[in-house]
PDB file of N, CA and C in Angstrom:
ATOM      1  N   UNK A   1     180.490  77.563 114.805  1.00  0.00           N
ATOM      2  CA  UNK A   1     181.244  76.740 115.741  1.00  0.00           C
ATOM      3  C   UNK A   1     182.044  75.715 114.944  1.00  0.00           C
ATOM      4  N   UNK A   2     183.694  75.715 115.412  1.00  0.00           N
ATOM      5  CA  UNK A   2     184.316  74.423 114.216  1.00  0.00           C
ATOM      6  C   UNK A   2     184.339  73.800 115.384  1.00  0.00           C
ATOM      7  N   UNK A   3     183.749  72.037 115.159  1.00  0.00           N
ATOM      8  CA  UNK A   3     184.284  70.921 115.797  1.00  0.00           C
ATOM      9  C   UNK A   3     184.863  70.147 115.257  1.00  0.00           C
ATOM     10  N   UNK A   4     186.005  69.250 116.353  1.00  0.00           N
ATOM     11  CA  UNK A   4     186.983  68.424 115.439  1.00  0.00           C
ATOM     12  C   UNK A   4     186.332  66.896 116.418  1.00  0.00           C
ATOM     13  N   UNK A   5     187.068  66.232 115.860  1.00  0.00           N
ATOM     14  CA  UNK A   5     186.481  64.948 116.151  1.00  0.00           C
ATOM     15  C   UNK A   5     187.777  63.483 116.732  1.00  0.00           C
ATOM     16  N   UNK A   6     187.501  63.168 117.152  1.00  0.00           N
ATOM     17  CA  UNK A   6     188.061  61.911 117.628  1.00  0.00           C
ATOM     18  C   UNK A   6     187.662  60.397 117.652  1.00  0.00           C
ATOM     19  N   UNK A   7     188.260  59.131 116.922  1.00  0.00           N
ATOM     20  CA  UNK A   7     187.417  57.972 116.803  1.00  0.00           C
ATOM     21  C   UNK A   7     188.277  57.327 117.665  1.00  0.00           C
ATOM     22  N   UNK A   8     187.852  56.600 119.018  1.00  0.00           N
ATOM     23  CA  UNK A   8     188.470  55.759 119.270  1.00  0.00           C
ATOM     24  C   UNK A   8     187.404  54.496 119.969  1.00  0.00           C
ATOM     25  N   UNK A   9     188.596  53.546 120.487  1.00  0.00           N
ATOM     26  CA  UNK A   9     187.609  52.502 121.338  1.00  0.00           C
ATOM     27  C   UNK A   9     186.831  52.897 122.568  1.00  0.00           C
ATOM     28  N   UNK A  10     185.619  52.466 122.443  1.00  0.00           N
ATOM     29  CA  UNK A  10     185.014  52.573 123.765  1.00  0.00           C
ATOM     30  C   UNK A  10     185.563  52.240 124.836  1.00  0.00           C
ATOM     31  N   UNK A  11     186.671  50.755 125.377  1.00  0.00           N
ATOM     32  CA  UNK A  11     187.218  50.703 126.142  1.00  0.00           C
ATOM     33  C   UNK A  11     188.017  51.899 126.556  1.00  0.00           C
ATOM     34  N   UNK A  12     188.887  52.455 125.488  1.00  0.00           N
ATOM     35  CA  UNK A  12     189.419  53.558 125.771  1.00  0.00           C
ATOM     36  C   UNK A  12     189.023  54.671 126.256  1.00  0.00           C
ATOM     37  N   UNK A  13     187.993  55.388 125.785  1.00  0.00           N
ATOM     38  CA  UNK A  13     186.880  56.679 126.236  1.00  0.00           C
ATOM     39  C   UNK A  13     186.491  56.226 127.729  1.00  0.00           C
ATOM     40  N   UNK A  14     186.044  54.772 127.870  1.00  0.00           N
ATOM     41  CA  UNK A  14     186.067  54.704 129.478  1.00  0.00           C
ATOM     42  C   UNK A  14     186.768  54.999 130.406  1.00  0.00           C
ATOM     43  N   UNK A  15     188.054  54.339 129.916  1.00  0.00           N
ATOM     44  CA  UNK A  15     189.206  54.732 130.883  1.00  0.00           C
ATOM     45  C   UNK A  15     189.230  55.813 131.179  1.00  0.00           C
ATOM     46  N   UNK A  16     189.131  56.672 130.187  1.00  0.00           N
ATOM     47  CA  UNK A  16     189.584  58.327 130.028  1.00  0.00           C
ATOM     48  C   UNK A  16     188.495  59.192 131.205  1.00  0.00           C
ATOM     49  N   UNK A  17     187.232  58.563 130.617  1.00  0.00           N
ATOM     50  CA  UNK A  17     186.478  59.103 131.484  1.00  0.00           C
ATOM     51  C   UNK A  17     186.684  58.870 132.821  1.00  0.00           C
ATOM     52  N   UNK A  18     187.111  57.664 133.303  1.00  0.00           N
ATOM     53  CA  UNK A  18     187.420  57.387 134.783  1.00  0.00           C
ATOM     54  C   UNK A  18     188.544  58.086 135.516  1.00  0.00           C
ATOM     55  N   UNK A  19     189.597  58.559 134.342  1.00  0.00           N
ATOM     56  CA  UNK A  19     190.517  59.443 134.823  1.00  0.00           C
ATOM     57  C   UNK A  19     190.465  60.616 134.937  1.00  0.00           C
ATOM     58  N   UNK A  20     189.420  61.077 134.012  1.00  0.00           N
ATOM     59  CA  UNK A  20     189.173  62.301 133.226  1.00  0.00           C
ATOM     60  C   UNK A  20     190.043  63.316 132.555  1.00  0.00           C
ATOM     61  N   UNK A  21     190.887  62.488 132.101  1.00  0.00           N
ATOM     62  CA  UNK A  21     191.458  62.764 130.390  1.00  0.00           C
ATOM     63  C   UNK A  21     191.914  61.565 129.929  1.00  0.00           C
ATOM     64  N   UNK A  22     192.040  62.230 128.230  1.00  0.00           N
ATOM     65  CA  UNK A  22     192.681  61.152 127.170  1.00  0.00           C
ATOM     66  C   UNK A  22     193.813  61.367 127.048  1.00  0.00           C
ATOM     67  N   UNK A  23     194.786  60.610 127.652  1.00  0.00           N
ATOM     68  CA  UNK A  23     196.344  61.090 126.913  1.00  0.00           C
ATOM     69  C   UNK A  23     196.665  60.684 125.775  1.00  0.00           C
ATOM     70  N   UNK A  24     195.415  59.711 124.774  1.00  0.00           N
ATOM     71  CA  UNK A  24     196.095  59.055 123.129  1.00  0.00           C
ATOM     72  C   UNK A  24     195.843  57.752 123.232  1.00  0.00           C
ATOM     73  N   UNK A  25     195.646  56.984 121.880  1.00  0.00           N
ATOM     74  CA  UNK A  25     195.580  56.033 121.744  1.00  0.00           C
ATOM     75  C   UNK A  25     196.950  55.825 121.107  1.00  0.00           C
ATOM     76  N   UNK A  26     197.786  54.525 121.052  1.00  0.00           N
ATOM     77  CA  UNK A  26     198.866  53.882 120.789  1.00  0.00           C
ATOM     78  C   UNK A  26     199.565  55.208 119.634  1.00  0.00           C
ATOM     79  N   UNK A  27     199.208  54.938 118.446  1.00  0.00           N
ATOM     80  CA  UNK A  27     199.406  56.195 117.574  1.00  0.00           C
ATOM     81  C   UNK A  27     199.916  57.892 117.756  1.00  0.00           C
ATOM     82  N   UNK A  28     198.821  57.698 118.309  1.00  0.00           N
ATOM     83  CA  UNK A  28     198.973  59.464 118.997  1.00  0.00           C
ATOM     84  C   UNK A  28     200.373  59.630 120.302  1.00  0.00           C
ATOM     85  N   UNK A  29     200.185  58.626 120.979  1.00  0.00           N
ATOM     86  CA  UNK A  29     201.680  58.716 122.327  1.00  0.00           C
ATOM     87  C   UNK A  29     202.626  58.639 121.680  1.00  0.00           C
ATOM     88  N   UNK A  30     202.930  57.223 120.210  1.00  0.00           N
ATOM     89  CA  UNK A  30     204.320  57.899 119.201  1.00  0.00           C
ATOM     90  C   UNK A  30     204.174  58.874 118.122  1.00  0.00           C
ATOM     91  N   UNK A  31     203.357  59.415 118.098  1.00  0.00           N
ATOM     92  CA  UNK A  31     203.219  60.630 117.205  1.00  0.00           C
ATOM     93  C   UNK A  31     203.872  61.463 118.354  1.00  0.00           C
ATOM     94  N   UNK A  32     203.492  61.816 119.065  1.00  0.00           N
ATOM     95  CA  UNK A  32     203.419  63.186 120.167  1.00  0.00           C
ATOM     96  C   UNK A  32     202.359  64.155 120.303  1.00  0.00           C
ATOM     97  N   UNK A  33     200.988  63.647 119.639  1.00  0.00           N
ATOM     98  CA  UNK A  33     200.112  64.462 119.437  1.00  0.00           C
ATOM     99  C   UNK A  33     199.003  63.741 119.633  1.00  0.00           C
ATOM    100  N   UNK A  34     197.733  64.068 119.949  1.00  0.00           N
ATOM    101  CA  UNK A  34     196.411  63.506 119.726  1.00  0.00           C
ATOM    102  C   UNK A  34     195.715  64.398 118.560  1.00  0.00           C
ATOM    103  N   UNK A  35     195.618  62.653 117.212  1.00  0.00           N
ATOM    104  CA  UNK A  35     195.158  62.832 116.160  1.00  0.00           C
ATOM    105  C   UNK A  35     193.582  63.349 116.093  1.00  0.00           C
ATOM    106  N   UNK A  36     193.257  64.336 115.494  1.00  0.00           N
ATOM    107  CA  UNK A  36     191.753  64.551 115.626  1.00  0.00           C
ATOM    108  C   UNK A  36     191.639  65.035 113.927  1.00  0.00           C
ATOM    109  N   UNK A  37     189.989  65.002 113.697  1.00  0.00           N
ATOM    110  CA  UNK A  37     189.388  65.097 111.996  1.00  0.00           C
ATOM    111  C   UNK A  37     188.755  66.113 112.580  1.00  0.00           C
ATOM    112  N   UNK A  38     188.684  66.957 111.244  1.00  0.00           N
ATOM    113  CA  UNK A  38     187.472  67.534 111.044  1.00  0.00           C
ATOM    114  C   UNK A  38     185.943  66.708 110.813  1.00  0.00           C
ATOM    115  N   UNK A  39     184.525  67.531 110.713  1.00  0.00           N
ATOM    116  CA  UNK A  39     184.004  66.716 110.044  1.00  0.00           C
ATOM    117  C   UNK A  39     184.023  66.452 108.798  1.00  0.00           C
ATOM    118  N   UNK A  40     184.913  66.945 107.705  1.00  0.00           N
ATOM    119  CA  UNK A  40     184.981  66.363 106.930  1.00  0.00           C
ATOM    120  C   UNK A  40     186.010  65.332 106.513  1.00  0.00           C
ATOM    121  N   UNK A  41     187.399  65.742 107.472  1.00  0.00           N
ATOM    122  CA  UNK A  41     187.986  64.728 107.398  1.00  0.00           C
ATOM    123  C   UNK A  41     187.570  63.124 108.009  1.00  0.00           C
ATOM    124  N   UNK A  42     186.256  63.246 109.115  1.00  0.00           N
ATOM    125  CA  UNK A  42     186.734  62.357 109.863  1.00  0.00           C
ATOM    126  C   UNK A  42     186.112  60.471 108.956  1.00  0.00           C
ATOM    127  N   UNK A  43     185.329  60.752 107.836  1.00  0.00           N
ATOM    128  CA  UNK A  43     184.867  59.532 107.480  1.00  0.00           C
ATOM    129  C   UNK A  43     186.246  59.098 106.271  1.00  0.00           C
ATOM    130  N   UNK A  44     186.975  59.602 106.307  1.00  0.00           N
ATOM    131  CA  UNK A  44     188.075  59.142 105.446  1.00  0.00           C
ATOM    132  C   UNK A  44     188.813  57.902 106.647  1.00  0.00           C
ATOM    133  N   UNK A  45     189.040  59.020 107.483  1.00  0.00           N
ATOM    134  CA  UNK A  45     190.310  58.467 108.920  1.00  0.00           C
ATOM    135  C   UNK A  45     188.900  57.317 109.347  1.00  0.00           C
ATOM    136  N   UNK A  46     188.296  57.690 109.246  1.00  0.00           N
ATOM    137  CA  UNK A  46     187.579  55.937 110.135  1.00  0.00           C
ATOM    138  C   UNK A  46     187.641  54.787 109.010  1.00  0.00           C
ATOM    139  N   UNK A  47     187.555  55.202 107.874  1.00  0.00           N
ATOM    140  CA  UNK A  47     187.535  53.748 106.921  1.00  0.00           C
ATOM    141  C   UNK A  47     189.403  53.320 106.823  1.00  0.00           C
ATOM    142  N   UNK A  48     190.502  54.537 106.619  1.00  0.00           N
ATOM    143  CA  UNK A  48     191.589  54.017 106.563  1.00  0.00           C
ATOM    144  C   UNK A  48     192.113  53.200 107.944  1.00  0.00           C
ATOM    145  N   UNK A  49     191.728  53.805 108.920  1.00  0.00           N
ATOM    146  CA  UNK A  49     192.133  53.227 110.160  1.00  0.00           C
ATOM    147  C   UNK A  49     191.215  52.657 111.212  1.00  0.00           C
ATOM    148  N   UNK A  50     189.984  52.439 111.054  1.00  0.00           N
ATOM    149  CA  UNK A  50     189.369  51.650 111.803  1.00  0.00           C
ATOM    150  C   UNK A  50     188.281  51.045 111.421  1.00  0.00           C
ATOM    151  N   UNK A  51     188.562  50.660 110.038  1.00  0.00           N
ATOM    152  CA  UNK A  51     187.591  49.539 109.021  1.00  0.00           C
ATOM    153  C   UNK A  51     188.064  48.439 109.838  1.00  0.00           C
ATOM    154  N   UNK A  52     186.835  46.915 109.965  1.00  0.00           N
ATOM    155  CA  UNK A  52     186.892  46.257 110.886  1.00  0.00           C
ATOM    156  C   UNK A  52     186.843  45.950 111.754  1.00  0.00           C
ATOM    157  N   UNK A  53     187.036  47.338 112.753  1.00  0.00           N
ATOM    158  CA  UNK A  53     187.152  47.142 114.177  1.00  0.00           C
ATOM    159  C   UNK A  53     185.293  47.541 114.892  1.00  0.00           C
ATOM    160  N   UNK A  54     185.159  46.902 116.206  1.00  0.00           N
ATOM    161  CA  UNK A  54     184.208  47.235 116.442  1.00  0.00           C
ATOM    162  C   UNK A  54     184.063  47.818 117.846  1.00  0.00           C
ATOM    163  N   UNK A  55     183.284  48.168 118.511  1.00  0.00           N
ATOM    164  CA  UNK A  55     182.921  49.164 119.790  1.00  0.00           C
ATOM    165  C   UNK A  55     183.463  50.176 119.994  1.00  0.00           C
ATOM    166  N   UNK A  56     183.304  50.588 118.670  1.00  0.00           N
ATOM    167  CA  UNK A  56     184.183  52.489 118.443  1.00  0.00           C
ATOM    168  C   UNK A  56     183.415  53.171 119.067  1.00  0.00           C
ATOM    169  N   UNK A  57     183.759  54.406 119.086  1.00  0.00           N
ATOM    170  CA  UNK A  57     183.271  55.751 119.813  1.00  0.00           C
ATOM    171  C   UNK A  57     183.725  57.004 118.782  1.00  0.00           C
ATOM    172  N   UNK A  58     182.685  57.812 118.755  1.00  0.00           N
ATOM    173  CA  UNK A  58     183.268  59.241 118.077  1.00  0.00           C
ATOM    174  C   UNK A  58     182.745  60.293 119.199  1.00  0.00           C
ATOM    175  N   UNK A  59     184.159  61.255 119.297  1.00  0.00           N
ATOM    176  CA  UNK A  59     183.674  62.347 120.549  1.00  0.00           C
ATOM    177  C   UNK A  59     183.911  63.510 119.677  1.00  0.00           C
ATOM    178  N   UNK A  60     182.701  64.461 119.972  1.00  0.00           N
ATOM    179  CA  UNK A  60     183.022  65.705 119.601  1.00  0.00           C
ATOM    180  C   UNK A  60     183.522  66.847 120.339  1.00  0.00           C
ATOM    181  N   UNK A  61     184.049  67.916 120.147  1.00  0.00           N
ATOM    182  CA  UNK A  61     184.888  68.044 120.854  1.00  0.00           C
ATOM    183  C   UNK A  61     184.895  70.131 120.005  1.00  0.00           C
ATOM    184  N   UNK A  62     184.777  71.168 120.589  1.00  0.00           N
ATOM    185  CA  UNK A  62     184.650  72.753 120.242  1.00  0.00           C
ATOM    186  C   UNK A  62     186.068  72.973 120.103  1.00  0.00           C
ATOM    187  N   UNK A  63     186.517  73.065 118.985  1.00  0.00           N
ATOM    188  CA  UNK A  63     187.685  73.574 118.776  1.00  0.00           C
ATOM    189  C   UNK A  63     188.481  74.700 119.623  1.00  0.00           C
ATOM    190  N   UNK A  64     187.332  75.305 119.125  1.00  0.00           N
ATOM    191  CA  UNK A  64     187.602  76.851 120.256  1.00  0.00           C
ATOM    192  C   UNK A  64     188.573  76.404 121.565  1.00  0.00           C
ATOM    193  N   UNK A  65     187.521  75.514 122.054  1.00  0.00           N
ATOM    194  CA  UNK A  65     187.563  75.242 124.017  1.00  0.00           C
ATOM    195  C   UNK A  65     188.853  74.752 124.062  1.00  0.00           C
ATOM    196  N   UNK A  66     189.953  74.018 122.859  1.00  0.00           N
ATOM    197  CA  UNK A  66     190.936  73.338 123.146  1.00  0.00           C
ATOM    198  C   UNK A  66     192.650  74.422 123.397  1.00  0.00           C
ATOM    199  N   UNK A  67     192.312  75.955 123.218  1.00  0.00           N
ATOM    200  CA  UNK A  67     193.125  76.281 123.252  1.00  0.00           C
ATOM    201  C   UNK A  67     194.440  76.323 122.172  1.00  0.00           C
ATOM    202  N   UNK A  68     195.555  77.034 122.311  1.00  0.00           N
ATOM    203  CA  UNK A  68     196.883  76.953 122.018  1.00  0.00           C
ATOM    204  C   UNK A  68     197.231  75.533 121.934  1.00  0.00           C
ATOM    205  N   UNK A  69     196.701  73.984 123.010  1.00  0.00           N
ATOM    206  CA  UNK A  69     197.332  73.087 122.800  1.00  0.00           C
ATOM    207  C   UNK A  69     196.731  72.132 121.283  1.00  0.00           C
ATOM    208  N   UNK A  70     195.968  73.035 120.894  1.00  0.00           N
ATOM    209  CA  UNK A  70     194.933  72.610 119.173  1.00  0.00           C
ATOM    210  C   UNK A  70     196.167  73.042 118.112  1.00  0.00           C
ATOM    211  N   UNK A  71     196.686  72.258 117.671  1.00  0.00           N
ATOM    212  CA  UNK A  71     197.410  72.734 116.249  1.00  0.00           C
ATOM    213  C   UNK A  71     197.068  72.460 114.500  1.00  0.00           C
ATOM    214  N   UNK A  72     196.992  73.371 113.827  1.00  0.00           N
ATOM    215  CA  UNK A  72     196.801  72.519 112.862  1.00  0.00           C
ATOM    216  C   UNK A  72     198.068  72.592 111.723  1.00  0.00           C
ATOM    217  N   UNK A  73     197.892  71.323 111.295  1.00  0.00           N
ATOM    218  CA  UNK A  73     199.612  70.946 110.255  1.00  0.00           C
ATOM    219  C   UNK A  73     199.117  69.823 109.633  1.00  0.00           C
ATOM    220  N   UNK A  74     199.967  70.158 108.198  1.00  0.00           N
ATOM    221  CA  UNK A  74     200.084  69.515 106.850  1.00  0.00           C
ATOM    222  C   UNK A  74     199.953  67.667 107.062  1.00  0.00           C
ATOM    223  N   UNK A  75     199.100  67.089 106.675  1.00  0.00           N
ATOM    224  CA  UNK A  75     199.568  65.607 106.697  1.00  0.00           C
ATOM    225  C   UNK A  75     198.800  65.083 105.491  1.00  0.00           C
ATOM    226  N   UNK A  76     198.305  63.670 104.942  1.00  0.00           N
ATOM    227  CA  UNK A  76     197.509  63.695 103.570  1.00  0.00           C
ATOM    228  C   UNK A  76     197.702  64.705 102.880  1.00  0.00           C
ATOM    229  N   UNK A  77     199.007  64.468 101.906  1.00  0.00           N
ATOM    230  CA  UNK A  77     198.984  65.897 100.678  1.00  0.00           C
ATOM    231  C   UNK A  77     198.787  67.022 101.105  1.00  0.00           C
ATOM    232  N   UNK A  78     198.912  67.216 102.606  1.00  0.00           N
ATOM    233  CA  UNK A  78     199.349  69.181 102.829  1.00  0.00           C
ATOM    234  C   UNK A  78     198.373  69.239 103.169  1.00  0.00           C
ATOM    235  N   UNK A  79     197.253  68.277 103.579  1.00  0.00           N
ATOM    236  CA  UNK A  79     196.247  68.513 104.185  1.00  0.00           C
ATOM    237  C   UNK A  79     196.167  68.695 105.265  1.00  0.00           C
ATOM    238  N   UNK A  80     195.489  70.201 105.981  1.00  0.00           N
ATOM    239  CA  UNK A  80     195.611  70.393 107.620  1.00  0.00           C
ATOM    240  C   UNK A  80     194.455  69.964 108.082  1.00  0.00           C
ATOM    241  N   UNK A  81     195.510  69.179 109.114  1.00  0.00           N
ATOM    242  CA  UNK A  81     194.773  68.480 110.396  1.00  0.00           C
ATOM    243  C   UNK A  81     194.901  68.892 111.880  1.00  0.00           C
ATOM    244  N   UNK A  82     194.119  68.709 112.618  1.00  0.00           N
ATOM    245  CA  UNK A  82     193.526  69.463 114.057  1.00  0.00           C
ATOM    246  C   UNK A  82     195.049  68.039 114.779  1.00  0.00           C
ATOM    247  N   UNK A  83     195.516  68.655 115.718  1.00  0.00           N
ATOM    248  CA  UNK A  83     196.477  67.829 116.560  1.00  0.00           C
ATOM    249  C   UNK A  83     196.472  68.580 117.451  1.00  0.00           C
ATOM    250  N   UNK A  84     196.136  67.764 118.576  1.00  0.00           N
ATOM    251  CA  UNK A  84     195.724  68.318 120.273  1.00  0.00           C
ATOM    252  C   UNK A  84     197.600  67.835 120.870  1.00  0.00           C
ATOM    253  N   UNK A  85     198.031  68.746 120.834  1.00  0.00           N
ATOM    254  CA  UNK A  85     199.263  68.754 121.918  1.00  0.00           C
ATOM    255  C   UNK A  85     199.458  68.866 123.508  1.00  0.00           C
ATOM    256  N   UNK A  86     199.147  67.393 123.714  1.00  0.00           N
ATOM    257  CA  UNK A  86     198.782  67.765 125.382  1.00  0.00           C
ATOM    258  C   UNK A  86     197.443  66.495 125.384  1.00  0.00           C
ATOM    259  N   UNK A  87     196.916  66.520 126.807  1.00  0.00           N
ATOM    260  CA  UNK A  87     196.024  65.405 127.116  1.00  0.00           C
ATOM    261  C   UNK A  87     194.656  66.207 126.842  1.00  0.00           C
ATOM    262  N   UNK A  88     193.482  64.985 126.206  1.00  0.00           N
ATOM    263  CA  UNK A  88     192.009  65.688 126.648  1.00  0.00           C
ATOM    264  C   UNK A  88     191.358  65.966 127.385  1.00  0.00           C
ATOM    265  N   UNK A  89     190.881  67.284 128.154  1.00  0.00           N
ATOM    266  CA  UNK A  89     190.000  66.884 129.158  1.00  0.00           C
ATOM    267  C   UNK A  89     188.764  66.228 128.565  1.00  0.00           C
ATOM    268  N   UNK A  90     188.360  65.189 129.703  1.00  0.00           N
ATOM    269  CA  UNK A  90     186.738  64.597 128.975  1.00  0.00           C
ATOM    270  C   UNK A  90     185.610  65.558 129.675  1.00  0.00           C
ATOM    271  N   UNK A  91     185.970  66.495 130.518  1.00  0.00           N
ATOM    272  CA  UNK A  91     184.815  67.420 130.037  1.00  0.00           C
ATOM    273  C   UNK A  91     184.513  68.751 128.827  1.00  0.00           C
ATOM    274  N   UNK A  92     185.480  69.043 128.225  1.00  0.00           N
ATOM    275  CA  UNK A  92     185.851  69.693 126.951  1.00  0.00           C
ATOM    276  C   UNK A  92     184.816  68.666 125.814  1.00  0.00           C
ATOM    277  N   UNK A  93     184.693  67.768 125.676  1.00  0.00           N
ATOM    278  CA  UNK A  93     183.792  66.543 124.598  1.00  0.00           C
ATOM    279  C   UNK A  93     182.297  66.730 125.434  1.00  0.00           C
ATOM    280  N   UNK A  94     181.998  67.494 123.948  1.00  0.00           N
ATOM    281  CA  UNK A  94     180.711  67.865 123.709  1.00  0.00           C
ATOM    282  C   UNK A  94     179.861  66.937 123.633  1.00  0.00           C
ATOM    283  N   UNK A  95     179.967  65.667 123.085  1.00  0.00           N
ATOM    284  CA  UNK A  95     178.666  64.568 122.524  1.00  0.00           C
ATOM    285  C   UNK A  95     180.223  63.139 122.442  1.00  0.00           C
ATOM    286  N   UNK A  96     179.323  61.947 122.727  1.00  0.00           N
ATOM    287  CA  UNK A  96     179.692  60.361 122.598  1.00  0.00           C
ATOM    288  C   UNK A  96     178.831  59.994 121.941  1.00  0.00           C
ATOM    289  N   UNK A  97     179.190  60.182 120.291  1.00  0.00           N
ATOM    290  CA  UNK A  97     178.518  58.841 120.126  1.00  0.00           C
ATOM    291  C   UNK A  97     178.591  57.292 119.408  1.00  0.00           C
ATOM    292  N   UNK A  98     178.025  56.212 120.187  1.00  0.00           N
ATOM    293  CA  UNK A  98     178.717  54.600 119.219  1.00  0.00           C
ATOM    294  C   UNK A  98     178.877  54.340 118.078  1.00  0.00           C
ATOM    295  N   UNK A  99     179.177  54.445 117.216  1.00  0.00           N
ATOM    296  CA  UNK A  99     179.752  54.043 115.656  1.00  0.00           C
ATOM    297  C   UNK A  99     179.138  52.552 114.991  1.00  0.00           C
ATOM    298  N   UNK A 100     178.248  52.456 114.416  1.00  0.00           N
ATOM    299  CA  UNK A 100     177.929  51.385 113.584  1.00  0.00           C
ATOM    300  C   UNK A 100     178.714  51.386 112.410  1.00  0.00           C
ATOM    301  N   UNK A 101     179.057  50.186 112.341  1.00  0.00           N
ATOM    302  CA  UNK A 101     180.024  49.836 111.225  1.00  0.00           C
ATOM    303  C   UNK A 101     178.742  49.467 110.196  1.00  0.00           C
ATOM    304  N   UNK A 102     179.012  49.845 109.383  1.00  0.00           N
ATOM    305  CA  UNK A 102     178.055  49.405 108.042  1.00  0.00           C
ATOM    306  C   UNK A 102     178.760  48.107 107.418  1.00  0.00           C
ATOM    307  N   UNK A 103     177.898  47.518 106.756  1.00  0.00           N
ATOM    308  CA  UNK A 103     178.067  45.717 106.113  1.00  0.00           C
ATOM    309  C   UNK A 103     179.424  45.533 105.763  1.00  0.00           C
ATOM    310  N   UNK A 104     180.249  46.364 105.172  1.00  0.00           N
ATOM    311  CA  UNK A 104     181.055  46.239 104.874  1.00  0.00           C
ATOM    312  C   UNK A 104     182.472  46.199 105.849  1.00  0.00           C
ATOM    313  N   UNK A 105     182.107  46.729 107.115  1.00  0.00           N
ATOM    314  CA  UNK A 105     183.160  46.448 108.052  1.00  0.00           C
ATOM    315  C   UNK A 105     183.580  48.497 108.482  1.00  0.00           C
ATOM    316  N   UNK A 106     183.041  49.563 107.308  1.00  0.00           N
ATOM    317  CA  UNK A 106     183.630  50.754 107.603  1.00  0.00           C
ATOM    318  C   UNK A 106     183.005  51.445 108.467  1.00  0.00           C
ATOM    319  N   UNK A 107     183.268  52.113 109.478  1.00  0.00           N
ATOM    320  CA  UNK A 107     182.800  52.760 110.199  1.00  0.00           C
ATOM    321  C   UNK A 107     182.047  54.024 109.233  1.00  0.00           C
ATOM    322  N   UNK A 108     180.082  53.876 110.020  1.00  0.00           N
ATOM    323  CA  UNK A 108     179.426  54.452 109.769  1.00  0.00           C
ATOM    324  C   UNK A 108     179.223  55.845 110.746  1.00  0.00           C
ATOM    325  N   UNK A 109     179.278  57.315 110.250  1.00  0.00           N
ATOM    326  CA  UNK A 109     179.644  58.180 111.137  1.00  0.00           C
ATOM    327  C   UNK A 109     178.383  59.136 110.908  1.00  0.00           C
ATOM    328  N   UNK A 110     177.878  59.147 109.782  1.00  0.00           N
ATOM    329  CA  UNK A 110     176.452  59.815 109.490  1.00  0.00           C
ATOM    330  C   UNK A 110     176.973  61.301 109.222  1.00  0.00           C
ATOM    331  N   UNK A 111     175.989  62.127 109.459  1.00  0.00           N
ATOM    332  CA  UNK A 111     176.278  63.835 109.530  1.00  0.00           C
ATOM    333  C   UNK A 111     176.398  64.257 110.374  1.00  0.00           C
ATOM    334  N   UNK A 112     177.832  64.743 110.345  1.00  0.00           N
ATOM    335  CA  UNK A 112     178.576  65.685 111.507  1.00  0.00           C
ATOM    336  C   UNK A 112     178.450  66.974 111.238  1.00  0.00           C
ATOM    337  N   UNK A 113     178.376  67.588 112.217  1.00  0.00           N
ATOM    338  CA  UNK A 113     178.142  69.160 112.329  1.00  0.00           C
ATOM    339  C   UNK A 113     179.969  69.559 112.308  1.00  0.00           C
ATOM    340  N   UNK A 114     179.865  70.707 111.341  1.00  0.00           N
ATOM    341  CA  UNK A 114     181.247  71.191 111.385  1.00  0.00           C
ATOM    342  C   UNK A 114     181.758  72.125 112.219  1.00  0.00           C
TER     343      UNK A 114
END
């Protein structure tokens, strides 16, 4: 099974859930895409972009289940990354779970299943 991953704010995942989808956080609506990691990408993308911040969320999410609107393309040195074209459903997200930032301020993500 490949899963890709998503870090955002808990405020945000609420909303989503109340609507029941994610259309993106700020980033992703001017990208045109919703940014997602692998698990191995995803402890890079939480320390470059959400060191500091706190009441994160990581959703997992079956690659498979996302369809044609799942792309993957070159970004970090030609590195391919998962980009959801189109909104999330929040019943497609497999697992929520809260993000402890470790002492240093970086988001702690532990072992992700790939």
């Amino acid at each position: 099974m490949a899963f890709v991953y998503k870090i955002l704010a808990r405020t945000a995942w609420d909303a989503a859930r109340r609507a029941g989808r994610f259309e993106g956080a700020a980033i992703d609506l001017a990208d045109g895409y919703i940014h997602l990691s692998t698990a191995a990408q995803a402890p890079e993308t939480a320390r470059r972009h959400f060191s500091g911040q706190s009441d994160l969320v990581l959703l997992r999410i079956d690659a498979r289940r996302l369809g044609a609107a799942l792309r993957w393309e070159p970004a970090r040195g030609g590195e391919l990354f998962p980009h959801l074209y189109g909104p999330l459903d929040c019943a497609l997200v497999e697992a929520m779970t809260p993000i402890a930032p470790a002492p240093d301020g970086t988001p702690r993500l532990g072992e992700l299943p790939s």
